[in-house]
C-alpha atoms as a PDB file:
ATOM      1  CA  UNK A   1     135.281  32.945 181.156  1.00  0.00           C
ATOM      2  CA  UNK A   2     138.492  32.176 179.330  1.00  0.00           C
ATOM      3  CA  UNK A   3     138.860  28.736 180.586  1.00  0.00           C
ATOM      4  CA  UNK A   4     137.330  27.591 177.682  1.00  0.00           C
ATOM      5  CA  UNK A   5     138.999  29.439 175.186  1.00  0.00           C
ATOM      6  CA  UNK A   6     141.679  26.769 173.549  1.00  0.00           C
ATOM      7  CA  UNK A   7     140.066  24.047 175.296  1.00  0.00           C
ATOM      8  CA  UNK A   8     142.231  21.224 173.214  1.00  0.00           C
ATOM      9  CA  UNK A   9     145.616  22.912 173.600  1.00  0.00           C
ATOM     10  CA  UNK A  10     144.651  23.654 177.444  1.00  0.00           C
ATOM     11  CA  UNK A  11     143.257  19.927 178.110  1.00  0.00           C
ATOM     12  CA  UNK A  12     146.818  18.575 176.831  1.00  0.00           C
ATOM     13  CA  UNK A  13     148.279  20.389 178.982  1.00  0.00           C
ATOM     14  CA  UNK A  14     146.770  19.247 181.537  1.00  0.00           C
ATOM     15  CA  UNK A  15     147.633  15.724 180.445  1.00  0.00           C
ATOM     16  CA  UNK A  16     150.748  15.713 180.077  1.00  0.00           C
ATOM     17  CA  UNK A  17     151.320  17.513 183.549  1.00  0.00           C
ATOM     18  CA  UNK A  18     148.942  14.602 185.009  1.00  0.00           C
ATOM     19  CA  UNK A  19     151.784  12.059 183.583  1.00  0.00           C
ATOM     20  CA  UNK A  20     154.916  13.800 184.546  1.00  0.00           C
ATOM     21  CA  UNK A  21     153.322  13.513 188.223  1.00  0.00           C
ATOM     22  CA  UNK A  22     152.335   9.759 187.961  1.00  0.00           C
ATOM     23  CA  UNK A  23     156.345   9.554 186.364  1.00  0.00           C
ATOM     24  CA  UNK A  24     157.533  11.273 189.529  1.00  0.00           C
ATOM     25  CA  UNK A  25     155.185   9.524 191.890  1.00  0.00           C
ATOM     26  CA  UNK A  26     156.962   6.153 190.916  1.00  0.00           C
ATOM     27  CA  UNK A  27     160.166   7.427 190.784  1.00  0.00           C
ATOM     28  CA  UNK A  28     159.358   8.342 194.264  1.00  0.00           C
ATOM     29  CA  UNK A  29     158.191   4.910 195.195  1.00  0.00           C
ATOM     30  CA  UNK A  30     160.984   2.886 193.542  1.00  0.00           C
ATOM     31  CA  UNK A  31     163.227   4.986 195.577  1.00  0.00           C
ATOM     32  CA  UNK A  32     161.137   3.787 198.793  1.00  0.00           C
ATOM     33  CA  UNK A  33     161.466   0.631 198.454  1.00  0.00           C
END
């Protein structure tokens, strides 16, 4: 198991990829409306 390997460095990542979606998801929305 790997996963667990640079936990900190891996979690960020996962972060920030979490907010570019919510950026995109109301991009997507404001477009909608």
């Amino acid at each position: 198991m790997e996963l667990l390997g640079d936990g900190p460095v891996r979690l960020q990542g996962i972060l920030s990829h979490i907010g570019l979606c919510k950026r995109l998801m109301n991009a997507a929305s404001d477009d909608i409306k």
